[in-house]
C-alpha atoms as a PDB file:
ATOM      1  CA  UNK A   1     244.615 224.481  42.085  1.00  0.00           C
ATOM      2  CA  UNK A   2     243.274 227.707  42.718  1.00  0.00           C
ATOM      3  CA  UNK A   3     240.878 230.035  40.569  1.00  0.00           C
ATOM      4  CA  UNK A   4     241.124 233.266  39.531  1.00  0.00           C
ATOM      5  CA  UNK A   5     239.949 234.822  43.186  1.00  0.00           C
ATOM      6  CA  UNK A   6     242.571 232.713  45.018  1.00  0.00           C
ATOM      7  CA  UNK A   7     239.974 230.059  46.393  1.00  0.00           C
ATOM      8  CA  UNK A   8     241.036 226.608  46.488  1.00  0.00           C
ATOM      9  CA  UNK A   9     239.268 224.637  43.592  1.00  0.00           C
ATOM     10  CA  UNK A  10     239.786 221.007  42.568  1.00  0.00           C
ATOM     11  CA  UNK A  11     240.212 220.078  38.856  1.00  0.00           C
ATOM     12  CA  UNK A  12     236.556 218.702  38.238  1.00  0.00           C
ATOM     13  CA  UNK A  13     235.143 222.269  39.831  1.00  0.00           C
ATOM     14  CA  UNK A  14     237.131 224.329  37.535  1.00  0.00           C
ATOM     15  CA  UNK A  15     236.052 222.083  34.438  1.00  0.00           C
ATOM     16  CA  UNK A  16     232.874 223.229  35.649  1.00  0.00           C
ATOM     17  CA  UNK A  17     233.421 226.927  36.372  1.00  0.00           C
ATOM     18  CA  UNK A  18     234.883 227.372  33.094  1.00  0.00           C
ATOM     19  CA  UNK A  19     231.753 225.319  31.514  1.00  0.00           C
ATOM     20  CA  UNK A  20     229.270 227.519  33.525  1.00  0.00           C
ATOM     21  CA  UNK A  21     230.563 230.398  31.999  1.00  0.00           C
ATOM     22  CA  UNK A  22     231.289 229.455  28.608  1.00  0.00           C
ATOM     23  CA  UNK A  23     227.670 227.849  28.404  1.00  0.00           C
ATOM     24  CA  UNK A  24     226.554 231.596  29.261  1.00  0.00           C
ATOM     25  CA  UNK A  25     228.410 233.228  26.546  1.00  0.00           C
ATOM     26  CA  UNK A  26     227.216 230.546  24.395  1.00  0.00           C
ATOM     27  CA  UNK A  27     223.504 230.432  25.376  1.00  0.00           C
ATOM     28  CA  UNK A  28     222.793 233.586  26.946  1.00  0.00           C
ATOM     29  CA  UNK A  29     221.078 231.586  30.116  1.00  0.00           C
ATOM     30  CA  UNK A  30     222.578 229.672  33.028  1.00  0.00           C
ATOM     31  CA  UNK A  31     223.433 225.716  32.715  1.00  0.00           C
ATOM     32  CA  UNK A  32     221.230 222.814  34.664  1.00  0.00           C
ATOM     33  CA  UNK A  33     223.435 219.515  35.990  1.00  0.00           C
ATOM     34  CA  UNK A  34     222.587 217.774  33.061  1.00  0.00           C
ATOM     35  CA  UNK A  35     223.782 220.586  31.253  1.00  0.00           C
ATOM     36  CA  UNK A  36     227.030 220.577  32.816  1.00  0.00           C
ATOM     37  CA  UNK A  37     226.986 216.788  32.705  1.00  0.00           C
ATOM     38  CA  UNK A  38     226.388 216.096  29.165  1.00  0.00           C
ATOM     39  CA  UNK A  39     228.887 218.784  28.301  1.00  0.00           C
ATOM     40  CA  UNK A  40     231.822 217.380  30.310  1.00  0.00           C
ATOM     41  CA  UNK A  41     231.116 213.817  30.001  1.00  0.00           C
ATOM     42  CA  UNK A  42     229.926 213.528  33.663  1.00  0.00           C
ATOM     43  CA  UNK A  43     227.129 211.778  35.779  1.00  0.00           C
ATOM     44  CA  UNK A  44     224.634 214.522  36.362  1.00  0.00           C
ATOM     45  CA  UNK A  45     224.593 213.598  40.179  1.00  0.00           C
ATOM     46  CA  UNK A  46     228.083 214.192  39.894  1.00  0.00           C
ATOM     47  CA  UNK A  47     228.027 217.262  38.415  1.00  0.00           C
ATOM     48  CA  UNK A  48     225.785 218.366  40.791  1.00  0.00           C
ATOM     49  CA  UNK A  49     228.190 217.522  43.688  1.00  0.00           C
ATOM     50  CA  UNK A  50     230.989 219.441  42.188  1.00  0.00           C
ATOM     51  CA  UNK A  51     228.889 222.366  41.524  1.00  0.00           C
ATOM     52  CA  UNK A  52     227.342 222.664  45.207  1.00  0.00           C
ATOM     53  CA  UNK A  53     231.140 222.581  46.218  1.00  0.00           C
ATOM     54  CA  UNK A  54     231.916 225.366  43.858  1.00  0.00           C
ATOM     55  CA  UNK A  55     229.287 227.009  45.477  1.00  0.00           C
ATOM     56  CA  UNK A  56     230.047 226.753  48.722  1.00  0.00           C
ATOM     57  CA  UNK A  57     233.874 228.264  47.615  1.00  0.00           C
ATOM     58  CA  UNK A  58     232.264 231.127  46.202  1.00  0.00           C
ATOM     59  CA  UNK A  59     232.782 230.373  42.792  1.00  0.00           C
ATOM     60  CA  UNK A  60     229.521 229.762  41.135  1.00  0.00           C
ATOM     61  CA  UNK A  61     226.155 231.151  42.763  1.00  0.00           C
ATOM     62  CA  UNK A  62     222.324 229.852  42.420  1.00  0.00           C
ATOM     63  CA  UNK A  63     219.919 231.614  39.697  1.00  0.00           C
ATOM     64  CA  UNK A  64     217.439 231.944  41.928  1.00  0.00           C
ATOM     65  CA  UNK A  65     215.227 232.415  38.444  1.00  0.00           C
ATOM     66  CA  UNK A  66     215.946 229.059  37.398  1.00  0.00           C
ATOM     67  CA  UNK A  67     215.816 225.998  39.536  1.00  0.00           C
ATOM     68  CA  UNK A  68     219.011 223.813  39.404  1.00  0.00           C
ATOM     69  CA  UNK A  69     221.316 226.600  37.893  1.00  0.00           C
ATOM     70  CA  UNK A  70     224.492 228.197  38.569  1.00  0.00           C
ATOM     71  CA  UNK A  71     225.946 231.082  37.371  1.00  0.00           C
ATOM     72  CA  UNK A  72     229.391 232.721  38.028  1.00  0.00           C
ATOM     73  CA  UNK A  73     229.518 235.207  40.865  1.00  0.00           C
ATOM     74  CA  UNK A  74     230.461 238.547  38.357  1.00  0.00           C
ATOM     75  CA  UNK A  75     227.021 237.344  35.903  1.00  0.00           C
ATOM     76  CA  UNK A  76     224.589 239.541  35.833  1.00  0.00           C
ATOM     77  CA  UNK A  77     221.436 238.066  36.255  1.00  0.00           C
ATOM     78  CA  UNK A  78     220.361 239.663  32.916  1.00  0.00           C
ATOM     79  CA  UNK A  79     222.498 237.555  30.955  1.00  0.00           C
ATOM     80  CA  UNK A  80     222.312 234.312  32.929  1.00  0.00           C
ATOM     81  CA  UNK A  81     218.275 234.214  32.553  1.00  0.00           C
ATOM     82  CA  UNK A  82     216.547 231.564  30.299  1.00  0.00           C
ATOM     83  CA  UNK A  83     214.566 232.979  28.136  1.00  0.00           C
END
């Protein structure tokens, strides 16, 4: 499976790509593991692994505003802050 960029994804981290961003469009700030986890029916810890490996693909990026949050590379910051 590949996303949209052409980077090699699994399943579970492009369940949580797409949830990152439609949590976003949803919320208007970026999603925490147990965010992710509670919306996808997965172990926060889990989550969380799936997410750093998204990350380290490229495909989601820390908030550095908001500790334990991801946002998609193209977000701007402005819409991915909690507020």
């Amino acid at each position: 499976m590949y996303s949209e960029s052409g980077t090699a994804c699994t399943p579970a981290m492009a369940r949580i790509v797409k949830f990152v961003e439609q949590f976003i469009e949803r919320n208007g700030y970026s999603p925490s593991a147990g965010d992710i986890g509670r919306g996808l029916r997965l172990h926060r810890s889990w989550a969380f692994r799936c997410a750093k490996q998204a990350m380290a693909r490229g495909l989601l990026v820390a908030d550095p505003k908001v500790v334990r949050s991801w946002r998609l590379p193209a977000t701007t910051s402005s819409r991915a802050r909690k507020g």
